[in-house]
N, C-alpha and C. Protein backbone atom coordinates (compact mmCIF):
# COMPACT_ATOMS: atom_id res chain seq x y z
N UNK A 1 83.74 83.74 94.39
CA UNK A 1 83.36 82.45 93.85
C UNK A 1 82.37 82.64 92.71
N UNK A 2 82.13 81.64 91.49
CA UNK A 2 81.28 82.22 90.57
C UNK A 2 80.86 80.48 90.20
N UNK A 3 79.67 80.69 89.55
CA UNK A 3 78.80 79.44 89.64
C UNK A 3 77.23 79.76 88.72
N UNK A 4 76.58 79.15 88.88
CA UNK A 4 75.64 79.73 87.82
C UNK A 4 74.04 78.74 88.63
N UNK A 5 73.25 80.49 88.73
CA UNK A 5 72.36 79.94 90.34
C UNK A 5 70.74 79.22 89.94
N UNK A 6 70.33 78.58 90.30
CA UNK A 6 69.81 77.25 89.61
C UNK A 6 68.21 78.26 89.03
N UNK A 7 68.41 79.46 90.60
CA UNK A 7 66.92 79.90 90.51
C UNK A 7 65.64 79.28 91.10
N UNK A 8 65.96 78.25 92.06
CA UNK A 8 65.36 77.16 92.80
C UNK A 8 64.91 78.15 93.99
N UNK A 9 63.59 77.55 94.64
CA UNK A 9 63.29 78.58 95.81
C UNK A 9 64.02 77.74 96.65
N UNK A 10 64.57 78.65 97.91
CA UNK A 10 65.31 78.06 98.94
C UNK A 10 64.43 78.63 99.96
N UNK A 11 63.95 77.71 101.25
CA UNK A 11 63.57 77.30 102.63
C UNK A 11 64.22 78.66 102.93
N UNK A 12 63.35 79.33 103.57
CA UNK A 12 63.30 80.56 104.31
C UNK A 12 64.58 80.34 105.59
N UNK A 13 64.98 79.17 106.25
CA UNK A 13 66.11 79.03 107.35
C UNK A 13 66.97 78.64 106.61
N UNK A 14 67.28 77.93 105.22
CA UNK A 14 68.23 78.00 104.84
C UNK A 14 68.88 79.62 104.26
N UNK A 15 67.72 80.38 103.75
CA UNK A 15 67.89 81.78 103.16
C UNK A 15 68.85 82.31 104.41
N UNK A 16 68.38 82.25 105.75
CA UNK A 16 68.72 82.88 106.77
C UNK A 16 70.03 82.28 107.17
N UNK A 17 70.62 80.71 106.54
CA UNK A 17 72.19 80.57 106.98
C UNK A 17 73.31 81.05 106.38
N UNK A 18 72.67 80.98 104.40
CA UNK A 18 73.27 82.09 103.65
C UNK A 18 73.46 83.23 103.99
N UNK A 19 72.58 83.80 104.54
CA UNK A 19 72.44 85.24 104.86
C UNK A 19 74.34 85.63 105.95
N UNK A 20 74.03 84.55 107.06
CA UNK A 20 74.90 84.26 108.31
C UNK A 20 76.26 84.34 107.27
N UNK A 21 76.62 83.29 106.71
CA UNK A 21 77.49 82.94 106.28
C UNK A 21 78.22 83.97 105.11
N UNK A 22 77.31 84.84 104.20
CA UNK A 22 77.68 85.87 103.92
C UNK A 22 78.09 87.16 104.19
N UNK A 23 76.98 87.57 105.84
CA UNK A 23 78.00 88.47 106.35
C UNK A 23 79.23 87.92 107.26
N UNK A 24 79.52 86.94 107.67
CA UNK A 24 80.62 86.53 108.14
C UNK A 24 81.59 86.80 106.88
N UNK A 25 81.74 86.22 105.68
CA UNK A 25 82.69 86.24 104.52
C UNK A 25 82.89 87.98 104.23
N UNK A 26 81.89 88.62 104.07
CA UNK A 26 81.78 90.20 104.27
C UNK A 26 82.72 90.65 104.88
N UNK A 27 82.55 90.22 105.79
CA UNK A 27 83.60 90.82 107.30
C UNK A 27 84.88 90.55 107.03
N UNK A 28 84.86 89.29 106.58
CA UNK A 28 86.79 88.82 106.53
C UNK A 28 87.04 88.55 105.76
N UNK A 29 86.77 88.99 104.40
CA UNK A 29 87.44 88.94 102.86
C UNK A 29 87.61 90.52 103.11
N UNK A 30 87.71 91.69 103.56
CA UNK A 30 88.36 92.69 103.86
C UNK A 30 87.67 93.57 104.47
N UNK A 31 87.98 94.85 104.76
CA UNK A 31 87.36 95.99 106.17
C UNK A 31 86.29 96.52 105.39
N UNK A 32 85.37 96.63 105.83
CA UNK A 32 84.51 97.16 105.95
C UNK A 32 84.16 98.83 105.43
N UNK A 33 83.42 98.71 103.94
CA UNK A 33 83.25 100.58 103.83
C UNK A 33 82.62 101.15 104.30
N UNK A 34 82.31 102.37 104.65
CA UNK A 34 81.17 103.32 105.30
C UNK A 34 79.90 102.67 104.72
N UNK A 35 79.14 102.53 103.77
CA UNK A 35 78.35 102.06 103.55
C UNK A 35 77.76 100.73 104.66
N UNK A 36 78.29 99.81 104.56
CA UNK A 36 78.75 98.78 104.99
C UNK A 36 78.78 98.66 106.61
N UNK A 37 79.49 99.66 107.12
CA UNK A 37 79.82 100.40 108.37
C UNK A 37 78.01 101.07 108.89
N UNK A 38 77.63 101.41 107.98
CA UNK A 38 75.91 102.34 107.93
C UNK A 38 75.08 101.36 108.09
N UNK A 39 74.82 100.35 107.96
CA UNK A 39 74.07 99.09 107.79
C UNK A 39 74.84 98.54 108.85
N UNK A 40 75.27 97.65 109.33
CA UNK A 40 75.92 97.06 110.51
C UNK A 40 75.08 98.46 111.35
N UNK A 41 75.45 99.53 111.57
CA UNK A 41 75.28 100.03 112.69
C UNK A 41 73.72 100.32 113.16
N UNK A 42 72.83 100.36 111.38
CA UNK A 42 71.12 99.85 112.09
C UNK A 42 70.94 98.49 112.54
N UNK A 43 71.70 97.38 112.61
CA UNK A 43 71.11 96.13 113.16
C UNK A 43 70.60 96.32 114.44
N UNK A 44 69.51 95.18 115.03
CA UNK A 44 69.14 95.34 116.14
C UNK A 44 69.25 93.89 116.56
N UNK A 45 69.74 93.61 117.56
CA UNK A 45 69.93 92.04 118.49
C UNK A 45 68.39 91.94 118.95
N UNK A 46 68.25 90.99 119.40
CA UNK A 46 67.48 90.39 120.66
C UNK A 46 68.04 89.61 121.62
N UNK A 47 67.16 88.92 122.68
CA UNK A 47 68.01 88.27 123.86
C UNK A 47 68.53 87.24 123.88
N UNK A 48 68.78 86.61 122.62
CA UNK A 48 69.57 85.15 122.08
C UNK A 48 71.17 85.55 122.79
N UNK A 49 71.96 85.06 122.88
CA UNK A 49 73.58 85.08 122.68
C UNK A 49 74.01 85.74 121.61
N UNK A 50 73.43 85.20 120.43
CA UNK A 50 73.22 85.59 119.08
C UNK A 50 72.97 87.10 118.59
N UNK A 51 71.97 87.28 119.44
CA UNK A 51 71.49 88.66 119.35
C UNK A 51 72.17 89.73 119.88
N UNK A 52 72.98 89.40 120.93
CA UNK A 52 73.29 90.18 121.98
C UNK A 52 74.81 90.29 121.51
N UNK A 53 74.94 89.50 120.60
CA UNK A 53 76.57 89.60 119.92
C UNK A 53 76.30 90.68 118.52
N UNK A 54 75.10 90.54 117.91
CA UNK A 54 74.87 91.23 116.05
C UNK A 54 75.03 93.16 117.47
N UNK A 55 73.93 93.04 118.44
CA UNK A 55 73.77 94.74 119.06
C UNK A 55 75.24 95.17 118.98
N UNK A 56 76.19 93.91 119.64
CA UNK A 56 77.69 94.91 120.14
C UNK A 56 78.56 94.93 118.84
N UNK A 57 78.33 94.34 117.97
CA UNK A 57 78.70 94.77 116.82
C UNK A 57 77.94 96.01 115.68
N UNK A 58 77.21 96.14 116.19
CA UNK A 58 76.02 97.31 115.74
C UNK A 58 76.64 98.71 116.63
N UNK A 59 77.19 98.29 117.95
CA UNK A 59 77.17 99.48 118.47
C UNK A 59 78.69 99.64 118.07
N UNK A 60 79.87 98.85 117.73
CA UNK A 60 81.14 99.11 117.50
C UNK A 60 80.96 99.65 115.89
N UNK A 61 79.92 99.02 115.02
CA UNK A 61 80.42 100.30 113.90
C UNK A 61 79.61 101.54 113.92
N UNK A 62 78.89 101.93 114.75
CA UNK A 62 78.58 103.52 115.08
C UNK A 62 79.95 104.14 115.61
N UNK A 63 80.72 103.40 116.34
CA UNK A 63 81.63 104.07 117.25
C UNK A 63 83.07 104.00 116.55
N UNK A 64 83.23 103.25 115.09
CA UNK A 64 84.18 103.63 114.80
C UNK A 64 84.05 104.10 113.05
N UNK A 65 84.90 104.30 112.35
CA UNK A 65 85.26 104.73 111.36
C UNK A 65 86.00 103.73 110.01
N UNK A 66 85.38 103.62 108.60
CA UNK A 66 86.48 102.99 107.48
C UNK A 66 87.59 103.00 107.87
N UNK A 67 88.51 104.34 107.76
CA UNK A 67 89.83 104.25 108.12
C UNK A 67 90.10 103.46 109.34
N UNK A 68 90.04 103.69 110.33
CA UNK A 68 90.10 102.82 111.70
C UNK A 68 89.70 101.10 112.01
N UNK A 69 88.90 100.79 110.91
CA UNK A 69 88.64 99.73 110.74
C UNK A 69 89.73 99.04 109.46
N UNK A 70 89.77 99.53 108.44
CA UNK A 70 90.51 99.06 107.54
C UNK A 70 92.27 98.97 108.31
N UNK A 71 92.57 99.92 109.40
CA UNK A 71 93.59 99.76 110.33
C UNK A 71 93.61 98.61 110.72
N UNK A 72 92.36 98.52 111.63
CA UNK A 72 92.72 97.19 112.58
C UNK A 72 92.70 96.00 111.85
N UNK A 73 91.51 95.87 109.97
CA UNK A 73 91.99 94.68 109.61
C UNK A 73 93.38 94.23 109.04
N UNK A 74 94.09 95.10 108.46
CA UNK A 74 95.48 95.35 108.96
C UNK A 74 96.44 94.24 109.62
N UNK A 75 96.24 95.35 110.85
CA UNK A 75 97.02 94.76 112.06
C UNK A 75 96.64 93.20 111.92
N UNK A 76 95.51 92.77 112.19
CA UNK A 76 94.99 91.72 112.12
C UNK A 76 95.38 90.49 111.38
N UNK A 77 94.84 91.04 109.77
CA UNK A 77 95.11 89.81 108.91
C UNK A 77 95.97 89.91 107.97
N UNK A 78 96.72 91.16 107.90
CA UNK A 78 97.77 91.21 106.52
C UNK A 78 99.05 91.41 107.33
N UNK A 79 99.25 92.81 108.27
CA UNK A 79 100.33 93.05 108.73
C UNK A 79 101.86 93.40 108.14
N UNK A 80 102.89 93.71 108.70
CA UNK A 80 103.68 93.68 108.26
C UNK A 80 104.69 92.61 107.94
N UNK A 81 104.82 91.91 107.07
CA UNK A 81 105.19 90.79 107.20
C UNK A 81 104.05 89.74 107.03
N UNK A 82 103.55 89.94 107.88
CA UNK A 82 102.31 88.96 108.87
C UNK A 82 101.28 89.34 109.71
N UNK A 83 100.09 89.36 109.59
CA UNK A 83 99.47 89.33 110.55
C UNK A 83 98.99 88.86 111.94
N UNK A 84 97.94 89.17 112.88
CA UNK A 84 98.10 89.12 114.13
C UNK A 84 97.41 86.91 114.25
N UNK A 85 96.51 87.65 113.17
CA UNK A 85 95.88 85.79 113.20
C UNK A 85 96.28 85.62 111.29
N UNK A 86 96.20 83.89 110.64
CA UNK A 86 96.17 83.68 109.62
C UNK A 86 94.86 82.70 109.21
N UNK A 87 93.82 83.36 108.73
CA UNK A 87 93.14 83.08 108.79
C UNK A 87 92.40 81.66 107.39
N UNK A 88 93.43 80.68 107.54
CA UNK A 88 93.66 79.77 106.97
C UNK A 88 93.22 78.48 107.12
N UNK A 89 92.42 77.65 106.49
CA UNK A 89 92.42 76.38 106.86
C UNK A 89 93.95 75.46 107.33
N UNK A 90 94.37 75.47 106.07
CA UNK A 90 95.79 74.69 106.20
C UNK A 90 96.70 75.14 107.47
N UNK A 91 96.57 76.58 107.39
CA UNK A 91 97.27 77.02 108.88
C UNK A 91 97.01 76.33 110.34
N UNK A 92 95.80 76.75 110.30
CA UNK A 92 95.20 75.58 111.50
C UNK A 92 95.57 74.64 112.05
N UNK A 93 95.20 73.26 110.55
CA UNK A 93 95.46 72.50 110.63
C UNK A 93 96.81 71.68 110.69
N UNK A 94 97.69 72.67 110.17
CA UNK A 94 98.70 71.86 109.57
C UNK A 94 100.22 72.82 110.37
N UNK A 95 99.63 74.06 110.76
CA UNK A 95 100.87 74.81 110.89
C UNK A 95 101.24 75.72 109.75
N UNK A 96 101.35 75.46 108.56
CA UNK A 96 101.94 75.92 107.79
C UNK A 96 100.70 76.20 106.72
N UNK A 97 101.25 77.21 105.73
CA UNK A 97 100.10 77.76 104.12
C UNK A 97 100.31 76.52 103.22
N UNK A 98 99.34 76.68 102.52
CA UNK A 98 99.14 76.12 100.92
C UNK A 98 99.82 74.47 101.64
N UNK A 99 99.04 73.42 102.68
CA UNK A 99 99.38 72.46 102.43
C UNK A 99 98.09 71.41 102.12
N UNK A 100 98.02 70.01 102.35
CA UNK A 100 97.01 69.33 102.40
C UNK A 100 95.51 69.37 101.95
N UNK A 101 95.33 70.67 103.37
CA UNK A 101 93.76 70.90 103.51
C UNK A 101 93.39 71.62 102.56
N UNK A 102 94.29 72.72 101.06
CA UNK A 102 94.62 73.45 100.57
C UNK A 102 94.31 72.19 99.34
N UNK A 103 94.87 71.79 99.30
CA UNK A 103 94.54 70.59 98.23
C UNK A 103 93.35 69.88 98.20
N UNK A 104 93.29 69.29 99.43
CA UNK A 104 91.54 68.78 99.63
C UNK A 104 90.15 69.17 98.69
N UNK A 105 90.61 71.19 99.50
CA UNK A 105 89.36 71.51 99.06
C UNK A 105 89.16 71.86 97.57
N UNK A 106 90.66 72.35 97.23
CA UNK A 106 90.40 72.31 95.79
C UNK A 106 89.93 71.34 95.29
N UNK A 107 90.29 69.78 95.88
CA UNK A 107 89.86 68.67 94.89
C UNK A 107 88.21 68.74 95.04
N UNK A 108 87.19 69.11 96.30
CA UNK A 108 86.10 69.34 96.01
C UNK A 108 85.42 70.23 96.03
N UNK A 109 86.20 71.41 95.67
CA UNK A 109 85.65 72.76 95.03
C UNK A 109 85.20 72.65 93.14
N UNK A 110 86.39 71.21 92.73
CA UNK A 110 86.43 70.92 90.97
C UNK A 110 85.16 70.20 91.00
N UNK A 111 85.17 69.13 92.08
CA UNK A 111 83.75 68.01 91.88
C UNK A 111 82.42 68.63 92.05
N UNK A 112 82.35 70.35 92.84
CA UNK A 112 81.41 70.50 92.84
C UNK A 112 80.98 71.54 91.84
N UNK A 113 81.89 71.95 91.42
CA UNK A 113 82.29 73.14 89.84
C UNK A 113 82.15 74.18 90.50
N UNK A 114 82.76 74.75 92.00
CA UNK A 114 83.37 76.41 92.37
C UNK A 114 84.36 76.57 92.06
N UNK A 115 84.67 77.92 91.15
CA UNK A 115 85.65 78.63 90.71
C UNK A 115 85.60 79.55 91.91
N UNK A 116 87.16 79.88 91.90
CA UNK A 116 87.37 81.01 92.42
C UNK A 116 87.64 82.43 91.57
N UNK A 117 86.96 83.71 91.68
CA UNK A 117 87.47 84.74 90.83
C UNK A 117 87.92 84.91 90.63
N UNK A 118 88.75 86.04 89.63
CA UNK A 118 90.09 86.30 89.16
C UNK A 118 90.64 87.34 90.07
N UNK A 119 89.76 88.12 90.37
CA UNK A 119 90.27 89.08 91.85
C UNK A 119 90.57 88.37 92.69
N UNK A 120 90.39 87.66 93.37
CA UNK A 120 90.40 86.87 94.57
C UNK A 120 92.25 86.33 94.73
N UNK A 121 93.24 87.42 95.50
CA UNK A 121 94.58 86.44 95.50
C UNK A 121 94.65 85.73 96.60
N UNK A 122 94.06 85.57 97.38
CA UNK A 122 94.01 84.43 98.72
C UNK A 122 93.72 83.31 98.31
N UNK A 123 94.86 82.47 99.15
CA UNK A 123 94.50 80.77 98.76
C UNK A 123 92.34 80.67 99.32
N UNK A 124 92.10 79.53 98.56
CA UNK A 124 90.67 79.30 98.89
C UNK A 124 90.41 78.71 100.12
N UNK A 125 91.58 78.31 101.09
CA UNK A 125 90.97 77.75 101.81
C UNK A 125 91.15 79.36 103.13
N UNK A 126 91.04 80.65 102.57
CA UNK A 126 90.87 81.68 103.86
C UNK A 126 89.30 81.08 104.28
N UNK A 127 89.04 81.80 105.46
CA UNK A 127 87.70 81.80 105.81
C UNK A 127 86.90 82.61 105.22
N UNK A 128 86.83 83.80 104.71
CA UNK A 128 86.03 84.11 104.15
C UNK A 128 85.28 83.28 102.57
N UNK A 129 86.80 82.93 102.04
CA UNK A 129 86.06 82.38 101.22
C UNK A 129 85.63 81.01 101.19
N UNK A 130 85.69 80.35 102.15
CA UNK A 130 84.90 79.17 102.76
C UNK A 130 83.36 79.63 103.07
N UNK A 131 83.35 80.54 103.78
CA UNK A 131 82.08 80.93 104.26
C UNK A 131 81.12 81.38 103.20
N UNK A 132 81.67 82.03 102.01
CA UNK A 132 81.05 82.32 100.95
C UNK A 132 80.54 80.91 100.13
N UNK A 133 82.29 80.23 99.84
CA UNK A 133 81.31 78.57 99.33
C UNK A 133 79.92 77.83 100.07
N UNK A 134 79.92 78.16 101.48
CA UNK A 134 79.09 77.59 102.09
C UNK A 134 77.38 77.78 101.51
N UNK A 135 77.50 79.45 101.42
CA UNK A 135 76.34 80.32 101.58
C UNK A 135 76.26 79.78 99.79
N UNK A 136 76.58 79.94 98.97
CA UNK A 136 76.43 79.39 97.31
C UNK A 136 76.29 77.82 96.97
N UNK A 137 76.83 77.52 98.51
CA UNK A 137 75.83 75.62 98.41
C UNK A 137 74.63 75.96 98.92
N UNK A 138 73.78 76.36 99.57
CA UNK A 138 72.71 76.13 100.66
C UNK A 138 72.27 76.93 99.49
N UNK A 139 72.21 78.09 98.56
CA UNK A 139 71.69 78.84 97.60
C UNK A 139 71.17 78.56 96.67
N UNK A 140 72.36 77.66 96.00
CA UNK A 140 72.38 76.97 94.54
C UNK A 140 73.26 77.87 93.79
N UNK A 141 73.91 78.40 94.46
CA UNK A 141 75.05 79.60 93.44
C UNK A 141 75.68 78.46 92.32
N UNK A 142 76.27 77.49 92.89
CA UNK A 142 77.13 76.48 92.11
C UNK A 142 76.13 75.82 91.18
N UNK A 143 75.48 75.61 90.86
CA UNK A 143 74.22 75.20 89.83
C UNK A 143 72.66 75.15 90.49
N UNK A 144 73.03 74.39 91.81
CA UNK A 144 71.86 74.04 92.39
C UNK A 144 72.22 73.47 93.71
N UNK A 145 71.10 73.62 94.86
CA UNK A 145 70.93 73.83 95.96
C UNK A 145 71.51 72.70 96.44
N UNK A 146 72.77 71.84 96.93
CA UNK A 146 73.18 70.84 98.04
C UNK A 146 72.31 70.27 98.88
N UNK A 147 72.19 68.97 98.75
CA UNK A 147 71.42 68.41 100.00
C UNK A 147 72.32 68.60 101.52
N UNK A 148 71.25 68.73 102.71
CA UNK A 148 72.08 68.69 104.37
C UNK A 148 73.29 67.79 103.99
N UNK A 149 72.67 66.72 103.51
CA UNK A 149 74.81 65.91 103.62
C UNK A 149 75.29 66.43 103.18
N UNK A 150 75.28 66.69 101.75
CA UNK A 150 76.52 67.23 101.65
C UNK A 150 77.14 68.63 102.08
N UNK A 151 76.08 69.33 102.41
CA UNK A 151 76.85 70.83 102.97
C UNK A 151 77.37 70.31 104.39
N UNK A 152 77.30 69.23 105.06
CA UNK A 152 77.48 68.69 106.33
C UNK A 152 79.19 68.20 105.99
N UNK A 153 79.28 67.53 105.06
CA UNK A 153 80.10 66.98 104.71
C UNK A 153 81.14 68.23 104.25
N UNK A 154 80.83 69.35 103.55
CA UNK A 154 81.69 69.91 103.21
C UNK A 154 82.45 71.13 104.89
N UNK A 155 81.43 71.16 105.15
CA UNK A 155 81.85 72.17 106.35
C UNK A 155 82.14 71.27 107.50
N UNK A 156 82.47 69.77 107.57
CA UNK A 156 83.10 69.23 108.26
C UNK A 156 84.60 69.12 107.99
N UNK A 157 84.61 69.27 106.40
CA UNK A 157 85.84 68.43 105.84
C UNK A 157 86.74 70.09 105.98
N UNK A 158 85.70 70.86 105.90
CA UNK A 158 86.61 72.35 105.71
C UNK A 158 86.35 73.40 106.50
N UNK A 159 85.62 73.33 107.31
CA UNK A 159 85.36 74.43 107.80
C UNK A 159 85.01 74.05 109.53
N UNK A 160 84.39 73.48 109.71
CA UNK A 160 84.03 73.07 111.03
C UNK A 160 85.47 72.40 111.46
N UNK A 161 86.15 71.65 110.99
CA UNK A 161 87.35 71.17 111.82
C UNK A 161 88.64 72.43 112.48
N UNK A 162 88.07 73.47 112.07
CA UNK A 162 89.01 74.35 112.36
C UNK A 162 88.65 75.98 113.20
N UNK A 163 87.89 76.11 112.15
CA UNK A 163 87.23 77.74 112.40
C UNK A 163 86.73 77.71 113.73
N UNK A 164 86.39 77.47 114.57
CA UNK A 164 85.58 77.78 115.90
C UNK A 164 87.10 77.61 116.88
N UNK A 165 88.30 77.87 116.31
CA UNK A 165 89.09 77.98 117.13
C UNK A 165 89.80 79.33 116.47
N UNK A 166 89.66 79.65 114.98
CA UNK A 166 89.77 81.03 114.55
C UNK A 166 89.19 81.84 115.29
N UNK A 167 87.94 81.49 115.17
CA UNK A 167 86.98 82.92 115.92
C UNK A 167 86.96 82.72 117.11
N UNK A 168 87.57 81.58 117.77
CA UNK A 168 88.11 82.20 119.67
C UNK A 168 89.49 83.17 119.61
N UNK A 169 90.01 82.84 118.64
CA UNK A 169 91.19 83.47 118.77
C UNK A 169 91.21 85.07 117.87
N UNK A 170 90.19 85.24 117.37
CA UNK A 170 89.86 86.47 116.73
C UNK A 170 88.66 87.17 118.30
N UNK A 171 88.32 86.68 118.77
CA UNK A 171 87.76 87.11 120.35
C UNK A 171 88.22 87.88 121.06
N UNK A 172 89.76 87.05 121.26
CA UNK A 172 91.29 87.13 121.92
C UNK A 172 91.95 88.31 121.56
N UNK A 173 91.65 88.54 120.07
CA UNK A 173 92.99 89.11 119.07
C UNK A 173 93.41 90.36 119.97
N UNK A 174 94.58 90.97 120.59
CA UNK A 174 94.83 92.07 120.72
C UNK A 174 94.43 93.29 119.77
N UNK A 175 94.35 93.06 118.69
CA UNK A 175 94.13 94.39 117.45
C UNK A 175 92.54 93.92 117.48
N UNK A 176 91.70 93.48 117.92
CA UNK A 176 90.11 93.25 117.61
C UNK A 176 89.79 94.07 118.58
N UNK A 177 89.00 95.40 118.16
CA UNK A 177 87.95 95.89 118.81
C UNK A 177 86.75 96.04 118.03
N UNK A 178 86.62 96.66 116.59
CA UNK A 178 85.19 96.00 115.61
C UNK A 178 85.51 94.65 115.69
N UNK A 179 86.20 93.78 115.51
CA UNK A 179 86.26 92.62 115.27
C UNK A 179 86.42 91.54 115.87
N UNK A 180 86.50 91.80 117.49
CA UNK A 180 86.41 91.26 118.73
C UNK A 180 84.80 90.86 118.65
N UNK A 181 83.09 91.18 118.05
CA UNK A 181 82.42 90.70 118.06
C UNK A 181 82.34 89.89 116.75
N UNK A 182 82.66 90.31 115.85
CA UNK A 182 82.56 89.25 114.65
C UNK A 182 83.30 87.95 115.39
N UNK A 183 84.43 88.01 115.94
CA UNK A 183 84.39 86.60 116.54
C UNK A 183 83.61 85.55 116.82
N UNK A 184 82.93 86.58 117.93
CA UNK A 184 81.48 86.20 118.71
C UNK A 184 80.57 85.41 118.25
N UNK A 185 80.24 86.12 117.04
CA UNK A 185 79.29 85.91 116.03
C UNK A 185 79.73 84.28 115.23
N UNK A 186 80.80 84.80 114.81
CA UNK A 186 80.77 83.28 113.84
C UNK A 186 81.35 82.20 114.72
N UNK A 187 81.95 82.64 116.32
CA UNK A 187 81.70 81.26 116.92
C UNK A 187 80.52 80.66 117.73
N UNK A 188 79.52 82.02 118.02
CA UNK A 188 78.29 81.03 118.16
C UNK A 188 77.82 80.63 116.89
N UNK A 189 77.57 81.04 115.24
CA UNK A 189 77.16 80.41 114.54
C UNK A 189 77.77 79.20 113.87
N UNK A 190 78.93 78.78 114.23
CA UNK A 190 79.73 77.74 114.09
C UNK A 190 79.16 76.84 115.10
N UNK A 191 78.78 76.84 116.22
CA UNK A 191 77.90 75.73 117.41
C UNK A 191 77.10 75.67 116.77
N UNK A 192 75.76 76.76 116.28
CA UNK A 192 74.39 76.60 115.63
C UNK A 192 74.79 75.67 114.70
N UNK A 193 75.62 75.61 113.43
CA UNK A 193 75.74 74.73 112.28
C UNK A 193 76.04 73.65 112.68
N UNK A 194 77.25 73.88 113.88
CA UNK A 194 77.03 72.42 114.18
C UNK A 194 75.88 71.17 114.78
N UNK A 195 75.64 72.02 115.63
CA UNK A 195 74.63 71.15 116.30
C UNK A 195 73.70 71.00 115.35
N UNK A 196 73.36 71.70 114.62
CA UNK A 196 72.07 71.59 113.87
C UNK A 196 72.40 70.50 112.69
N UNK A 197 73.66 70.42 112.37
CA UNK A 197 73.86 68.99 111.31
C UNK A 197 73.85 67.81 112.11
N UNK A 198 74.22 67.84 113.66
CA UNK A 198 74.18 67.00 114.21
C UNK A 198 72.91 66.11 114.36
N UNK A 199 71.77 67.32 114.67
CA UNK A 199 70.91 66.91 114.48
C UNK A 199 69.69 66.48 113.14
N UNK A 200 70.45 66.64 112.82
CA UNK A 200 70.18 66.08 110.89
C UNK A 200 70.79 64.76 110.65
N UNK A 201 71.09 64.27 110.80
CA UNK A 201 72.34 63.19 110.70
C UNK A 201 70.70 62.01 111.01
């Protein structure tokens, strides 16, 4: 996504949902390099749910490898043919690619002026790159920082109506073993966002 960043200070818990929301998009805009793999594996949890989900993902990339990971995302999300999950808004919602919800967001990806890159060949409504729009509203990537409504509004209209049934089913996935906790992860932080707009409202 590309946007032009206002340079505004952002609230130290908003810094920290960007933060969330970027390594989630990290994770599932594609596998993971050794680098990448090196960092994940110093994280340290605490005794949150939360916490106890970042350790077992800390301890799965000590225990596996790039190659082995770039395997299972694979199996997972490209496949032969197809992958194991499609990690799609419109899919979700609709059954099928490139319908409706696919349109939606483009119409307020234009009103809010996010481009998508020129690398980027996945329709916009994958999850990763939802999760990335998210983290460049709460930032100000797109000019400047979103008020709670409207990032409420956008991750209702696109992201919350769907994803917390992705990442049960990325939990599930037969081919998820690094990626059996990223599940974890972005479906407890999918409750946190929620509840927490709830309680904003």
């Amino acid at each position: 996504m590309s946007g032009t960043t206002a340079g505004l200070e952002i609230a130290e818990e908003d810094q920290l949902r960007a933060q969330w929301y970027g390594l989630v998009a990290r994770l599932l805009s594609s596998a993971p390099d050794e680098a990448v793999l090196s960092a994940l594996g110093g994280l340290h949890g605490d005794h949150s749910e939360l916490g106890h989900a970042i350790a077992t993902l800390a301890a799965a990339a000590r225990g596996t490898n790039p190659e082995a990971v770039r395997d299972e995302y694979f199996n997972l999300f490209i496949g032969v043919g197809q992958g194991e999950l499609l990690p799609f808004a419109s899919y979700y919602l609709t059954g099928f690619l490139n319908e409706k919800p696919l349109a939606r967001l483009r119409q307020d990806m234009a009103r809010l002026e996010i481009a998508q890159t020129d690398d980027v060949k996945e329709p916009e409504d994958h999850i990763a790159s939802l999760c990335e729009m998210m983290a460049g509203l709460i930032t100000g990537e797109f000019g400047r920082p979103v008020d709670i409504g409207r990032q409420r509004e956008f991750f209702d209209r696109h992201i919350g109506c769907w994803a917390p049934r992705f990442f049960e089913d990325l939990q599930a996935a037969k081919s998820a073993a690094f990626y059996m906790p990223v599940g974890t992860i972005g479906s407890l932080f999918m409750s946190i966002e929620s509840e927490a707009f709830r309680m904003a409202a």
